[in-house]
Structures are given as C-alpha cells and as structure tokens.
N, C-alpha and C. Protein backbone atom coordinates (compact mmCIF):
# COMPACT_ATOMS: atom_id res chain seq x y z
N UNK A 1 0.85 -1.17 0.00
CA UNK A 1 0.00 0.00 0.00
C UNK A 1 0.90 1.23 0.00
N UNK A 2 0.71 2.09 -0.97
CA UNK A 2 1.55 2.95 -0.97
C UNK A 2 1.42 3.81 0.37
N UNK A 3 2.45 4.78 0.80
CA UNK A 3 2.19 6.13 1.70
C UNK A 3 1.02 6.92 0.72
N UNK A 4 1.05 8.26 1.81
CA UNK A 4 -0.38 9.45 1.08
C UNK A 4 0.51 10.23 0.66
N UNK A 5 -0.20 10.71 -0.36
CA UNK A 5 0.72 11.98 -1.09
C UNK A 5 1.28 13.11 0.07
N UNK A 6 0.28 13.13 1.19
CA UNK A 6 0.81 13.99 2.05
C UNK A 6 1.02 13.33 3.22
N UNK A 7 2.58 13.28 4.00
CA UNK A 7 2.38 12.86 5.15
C UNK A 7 2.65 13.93 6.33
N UNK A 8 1.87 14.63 6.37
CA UNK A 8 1.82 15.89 7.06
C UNK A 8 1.05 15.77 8.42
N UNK A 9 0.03 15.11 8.19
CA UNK A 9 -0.63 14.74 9.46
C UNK A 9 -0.89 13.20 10.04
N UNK A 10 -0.03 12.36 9.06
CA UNK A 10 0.42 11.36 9.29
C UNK A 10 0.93 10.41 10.35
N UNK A 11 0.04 9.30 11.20
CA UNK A 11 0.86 8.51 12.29
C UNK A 11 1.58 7.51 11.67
N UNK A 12 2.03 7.91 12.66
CA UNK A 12 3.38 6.04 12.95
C UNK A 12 3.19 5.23 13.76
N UNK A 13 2.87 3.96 13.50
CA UNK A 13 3.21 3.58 14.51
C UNK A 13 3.79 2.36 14.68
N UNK A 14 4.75 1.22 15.19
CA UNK A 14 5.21 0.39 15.46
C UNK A 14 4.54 -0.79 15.85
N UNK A 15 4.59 -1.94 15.24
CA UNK A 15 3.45 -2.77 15.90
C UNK A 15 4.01 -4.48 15.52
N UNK A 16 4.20 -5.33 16.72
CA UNK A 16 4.77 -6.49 16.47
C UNK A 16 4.19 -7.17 14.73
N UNK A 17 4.66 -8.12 14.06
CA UNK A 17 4.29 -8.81 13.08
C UNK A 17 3.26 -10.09 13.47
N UNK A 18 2.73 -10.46 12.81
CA UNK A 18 1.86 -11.32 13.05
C UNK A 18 1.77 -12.67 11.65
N UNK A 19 1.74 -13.60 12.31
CA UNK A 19 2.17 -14.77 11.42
C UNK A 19 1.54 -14.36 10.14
N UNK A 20 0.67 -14.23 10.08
CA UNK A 20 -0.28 -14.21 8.79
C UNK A 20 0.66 -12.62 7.98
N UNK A 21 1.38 -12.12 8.34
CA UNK A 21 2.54 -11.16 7.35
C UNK A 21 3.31 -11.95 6.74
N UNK A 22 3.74 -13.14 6.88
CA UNK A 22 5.09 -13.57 6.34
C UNK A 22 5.19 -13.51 5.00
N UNK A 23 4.00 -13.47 4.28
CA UNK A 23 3.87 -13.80 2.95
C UNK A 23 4.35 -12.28 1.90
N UNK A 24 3.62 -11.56 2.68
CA UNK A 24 3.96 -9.95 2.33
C UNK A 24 5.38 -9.87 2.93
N UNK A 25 5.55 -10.57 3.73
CA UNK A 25 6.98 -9.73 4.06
C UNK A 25 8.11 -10.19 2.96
N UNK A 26 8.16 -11.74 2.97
CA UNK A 26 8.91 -12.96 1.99
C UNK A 26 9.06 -11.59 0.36
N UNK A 27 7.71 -11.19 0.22
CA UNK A 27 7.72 -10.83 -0.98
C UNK A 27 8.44 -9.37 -1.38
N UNK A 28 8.08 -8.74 -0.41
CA UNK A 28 8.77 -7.32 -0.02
C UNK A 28 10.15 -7.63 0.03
N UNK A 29 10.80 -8.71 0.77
CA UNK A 29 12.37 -8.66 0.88
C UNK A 29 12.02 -8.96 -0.85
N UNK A 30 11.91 -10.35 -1.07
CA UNK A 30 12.44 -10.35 -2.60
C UNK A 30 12.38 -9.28 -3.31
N UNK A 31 11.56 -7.97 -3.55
CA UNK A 31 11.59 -7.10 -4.63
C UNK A 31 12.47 -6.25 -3.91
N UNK A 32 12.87 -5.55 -2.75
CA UNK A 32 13.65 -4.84 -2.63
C UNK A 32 15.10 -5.67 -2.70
N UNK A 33 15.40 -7.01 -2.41
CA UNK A 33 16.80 -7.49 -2.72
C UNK A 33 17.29 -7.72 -4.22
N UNK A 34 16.23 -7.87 -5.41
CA UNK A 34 16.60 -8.46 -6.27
C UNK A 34 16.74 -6.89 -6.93
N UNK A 35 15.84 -6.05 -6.39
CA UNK A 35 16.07 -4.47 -6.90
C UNK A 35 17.74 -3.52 -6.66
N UNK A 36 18.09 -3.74 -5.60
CA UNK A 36 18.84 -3.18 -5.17
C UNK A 36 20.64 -4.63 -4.98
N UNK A 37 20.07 -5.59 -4.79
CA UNK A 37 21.73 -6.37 -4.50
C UNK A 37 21.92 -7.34 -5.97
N UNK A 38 21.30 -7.20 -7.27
CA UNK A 38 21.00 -8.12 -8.36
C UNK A 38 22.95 -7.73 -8.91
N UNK A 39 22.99 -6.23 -8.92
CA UNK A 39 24.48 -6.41 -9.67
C UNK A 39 25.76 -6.07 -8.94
N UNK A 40 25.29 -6.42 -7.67
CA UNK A 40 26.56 -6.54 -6.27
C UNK A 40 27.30 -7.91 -5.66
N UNK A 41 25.84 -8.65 -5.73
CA UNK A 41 26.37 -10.01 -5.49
C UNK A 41 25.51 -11.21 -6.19
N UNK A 42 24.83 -10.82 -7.38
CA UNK A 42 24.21 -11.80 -8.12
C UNK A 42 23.24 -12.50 -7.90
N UNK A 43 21.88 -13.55 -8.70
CA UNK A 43 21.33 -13.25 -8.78
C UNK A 43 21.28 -14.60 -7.30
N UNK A 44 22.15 -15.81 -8.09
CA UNK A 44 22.13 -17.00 -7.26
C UNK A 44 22.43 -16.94 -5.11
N UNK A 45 23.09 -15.69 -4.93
CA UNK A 45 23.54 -15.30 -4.03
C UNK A 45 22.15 -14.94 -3.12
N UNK A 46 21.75 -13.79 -3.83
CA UNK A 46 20.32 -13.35 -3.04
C UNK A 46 19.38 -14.14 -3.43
N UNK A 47 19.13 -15.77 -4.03
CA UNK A 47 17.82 -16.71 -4.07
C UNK A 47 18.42 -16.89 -2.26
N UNK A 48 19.96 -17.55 -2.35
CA UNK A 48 20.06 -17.90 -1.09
C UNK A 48 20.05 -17.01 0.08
N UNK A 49 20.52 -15.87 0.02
CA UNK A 49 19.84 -14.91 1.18
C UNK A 49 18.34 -14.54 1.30
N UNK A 50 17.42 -15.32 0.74
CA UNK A 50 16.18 -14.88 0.66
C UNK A 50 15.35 -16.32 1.18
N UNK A 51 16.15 -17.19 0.79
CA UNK A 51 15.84 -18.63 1.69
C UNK A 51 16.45 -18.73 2.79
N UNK A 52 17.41 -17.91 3.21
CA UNK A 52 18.25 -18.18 4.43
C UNK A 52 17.42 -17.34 5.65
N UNK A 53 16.67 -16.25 5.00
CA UNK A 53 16.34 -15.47 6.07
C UNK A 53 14.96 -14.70 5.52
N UNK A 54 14.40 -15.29 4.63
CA UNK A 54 13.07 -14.47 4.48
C UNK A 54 11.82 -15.62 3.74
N UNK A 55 12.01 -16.77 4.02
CA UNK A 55 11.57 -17.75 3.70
C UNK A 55 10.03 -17.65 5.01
N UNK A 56 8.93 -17.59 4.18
CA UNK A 56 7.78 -17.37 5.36
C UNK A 56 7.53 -18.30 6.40
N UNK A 57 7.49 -19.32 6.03
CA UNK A 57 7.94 -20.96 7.41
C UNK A 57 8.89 -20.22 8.10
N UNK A 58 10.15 -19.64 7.72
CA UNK A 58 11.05 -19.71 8.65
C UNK A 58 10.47 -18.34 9.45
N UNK A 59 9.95 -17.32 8.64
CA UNK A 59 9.36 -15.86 9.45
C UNK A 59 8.50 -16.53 10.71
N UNK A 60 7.68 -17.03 10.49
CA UNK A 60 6.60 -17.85 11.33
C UNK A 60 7.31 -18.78 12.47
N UNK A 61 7.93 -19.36 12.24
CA UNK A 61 8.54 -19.74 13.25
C UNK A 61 9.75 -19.14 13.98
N UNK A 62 10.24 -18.24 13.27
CA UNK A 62 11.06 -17.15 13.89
C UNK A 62 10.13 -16.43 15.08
N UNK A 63 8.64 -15.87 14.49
CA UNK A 63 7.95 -15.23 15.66
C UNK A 63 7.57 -16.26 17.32
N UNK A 64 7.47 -17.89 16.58
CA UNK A 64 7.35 -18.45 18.41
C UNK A 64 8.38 -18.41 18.76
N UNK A 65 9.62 -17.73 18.34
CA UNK A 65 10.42 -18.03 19.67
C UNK A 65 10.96 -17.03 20.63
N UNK A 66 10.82 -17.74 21.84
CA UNK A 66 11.22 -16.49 22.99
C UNK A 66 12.80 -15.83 22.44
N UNK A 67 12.60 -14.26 22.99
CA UNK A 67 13.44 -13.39 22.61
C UNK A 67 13.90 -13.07 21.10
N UNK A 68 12.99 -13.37 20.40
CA UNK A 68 13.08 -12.89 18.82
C UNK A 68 11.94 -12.59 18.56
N UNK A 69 11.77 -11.19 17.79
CA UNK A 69 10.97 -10.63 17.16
C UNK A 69 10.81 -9.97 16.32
N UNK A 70 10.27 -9.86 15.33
CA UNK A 70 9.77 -8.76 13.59
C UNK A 70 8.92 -7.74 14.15
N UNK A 71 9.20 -6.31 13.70
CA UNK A 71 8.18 -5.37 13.94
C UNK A 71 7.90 -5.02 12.45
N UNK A 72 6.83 -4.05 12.26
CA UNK A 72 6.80 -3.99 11.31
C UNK A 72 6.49 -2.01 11.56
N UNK A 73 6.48 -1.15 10.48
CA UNK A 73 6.44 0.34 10.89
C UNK A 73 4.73 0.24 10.15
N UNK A 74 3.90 1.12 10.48
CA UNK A 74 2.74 1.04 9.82
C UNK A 74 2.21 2.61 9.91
N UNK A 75 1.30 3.23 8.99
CA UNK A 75 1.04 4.86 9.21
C UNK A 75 -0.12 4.82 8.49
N UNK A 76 -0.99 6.01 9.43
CA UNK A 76 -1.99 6.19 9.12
C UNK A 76 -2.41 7.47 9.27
N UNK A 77 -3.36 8.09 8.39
CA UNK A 77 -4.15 9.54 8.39
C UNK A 77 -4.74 9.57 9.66
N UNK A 78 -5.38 8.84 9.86
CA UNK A 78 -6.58 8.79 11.43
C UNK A 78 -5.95 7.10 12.04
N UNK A 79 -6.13 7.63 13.38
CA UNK A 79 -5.10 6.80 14.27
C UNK A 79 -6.52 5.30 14.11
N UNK A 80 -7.38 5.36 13.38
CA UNK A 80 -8.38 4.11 13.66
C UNK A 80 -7.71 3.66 11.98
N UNK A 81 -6.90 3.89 11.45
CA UNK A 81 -6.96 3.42 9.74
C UNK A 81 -5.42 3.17 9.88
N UNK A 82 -5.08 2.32 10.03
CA UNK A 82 -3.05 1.63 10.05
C UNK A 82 -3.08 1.06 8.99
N UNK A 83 -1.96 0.95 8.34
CA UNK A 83 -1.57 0.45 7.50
C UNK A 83 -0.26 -0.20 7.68
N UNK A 84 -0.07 -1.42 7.57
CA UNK A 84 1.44 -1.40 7.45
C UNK A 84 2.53 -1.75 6.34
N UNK A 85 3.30 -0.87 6.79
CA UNK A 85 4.63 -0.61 5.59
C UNK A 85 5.32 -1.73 5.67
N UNK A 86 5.92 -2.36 6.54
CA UNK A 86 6.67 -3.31 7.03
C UNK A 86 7.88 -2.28 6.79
C-alpha cells in the first residue's frame, strides 16, 4: 500500500508482526533485494539470502520463539486506519 501523497498529518506507529505477514513480508524482501543487490552479489547469491532469512515458514517460526521478534512500521491519516509498511 503505498504512503499518502501527504504525510503531514500522518501517524506512525510500530506494531509487532503477526504470522499471517510472512507472505507480504517474503515478498517485499524479494523485490527490494533483487532491486537493489542483483548487480553486487548476483542473482544466485540473493535466491540464497532470501531462503536463508526471508523464507515465510522460517518468518513464522522465527515469531514463536522467545526473545526474537519482527516489527513492522505502519502509518496512518486517522489513528483508527493503520496500514502497514513493514
């Protein structure tokens, strides 16, 4: 979901992840890694940094365990309408 053209009156706010993100998240790393690390360290490099650490099984079970956690940033016009950015 994109931001608003204006973020002028804009909240933030911080809010743990919840299993049912992993899928959005999995997908978000892939387009920002294959966008930005494709002609640094190739393409075979980031399949495996993207299975090593953004694989949604592994997000999901990353969240049961004690002392590890995903937040995600989320913003909204009116504090009842969040969105999150991750």
């Amino acid at each position: 979901m994109p931001l608003p053209d204006s973020t002028e009156n804009a909240r933030v706010r911080i809010a743990p992840v919840e299993p049912g993100d992993a899928e959005r998240i999995a997908a978000l790393a892939r387009e920002i890694w294959l966008a930005h690390y494709t002609g640094i360290i190739g393409i075979e490099q980031i399949e495996y940094m993207l299975r090593q650490r953004y694989e949604p099984a592994l997000i999901r079970a990353e969240l049961q365990r004690d002392g590890l956690w995903w937040t995600s940033c989320c913003w909204a016009m009116k504090s009842s309408d969040f969105h999150p950015v991750f």
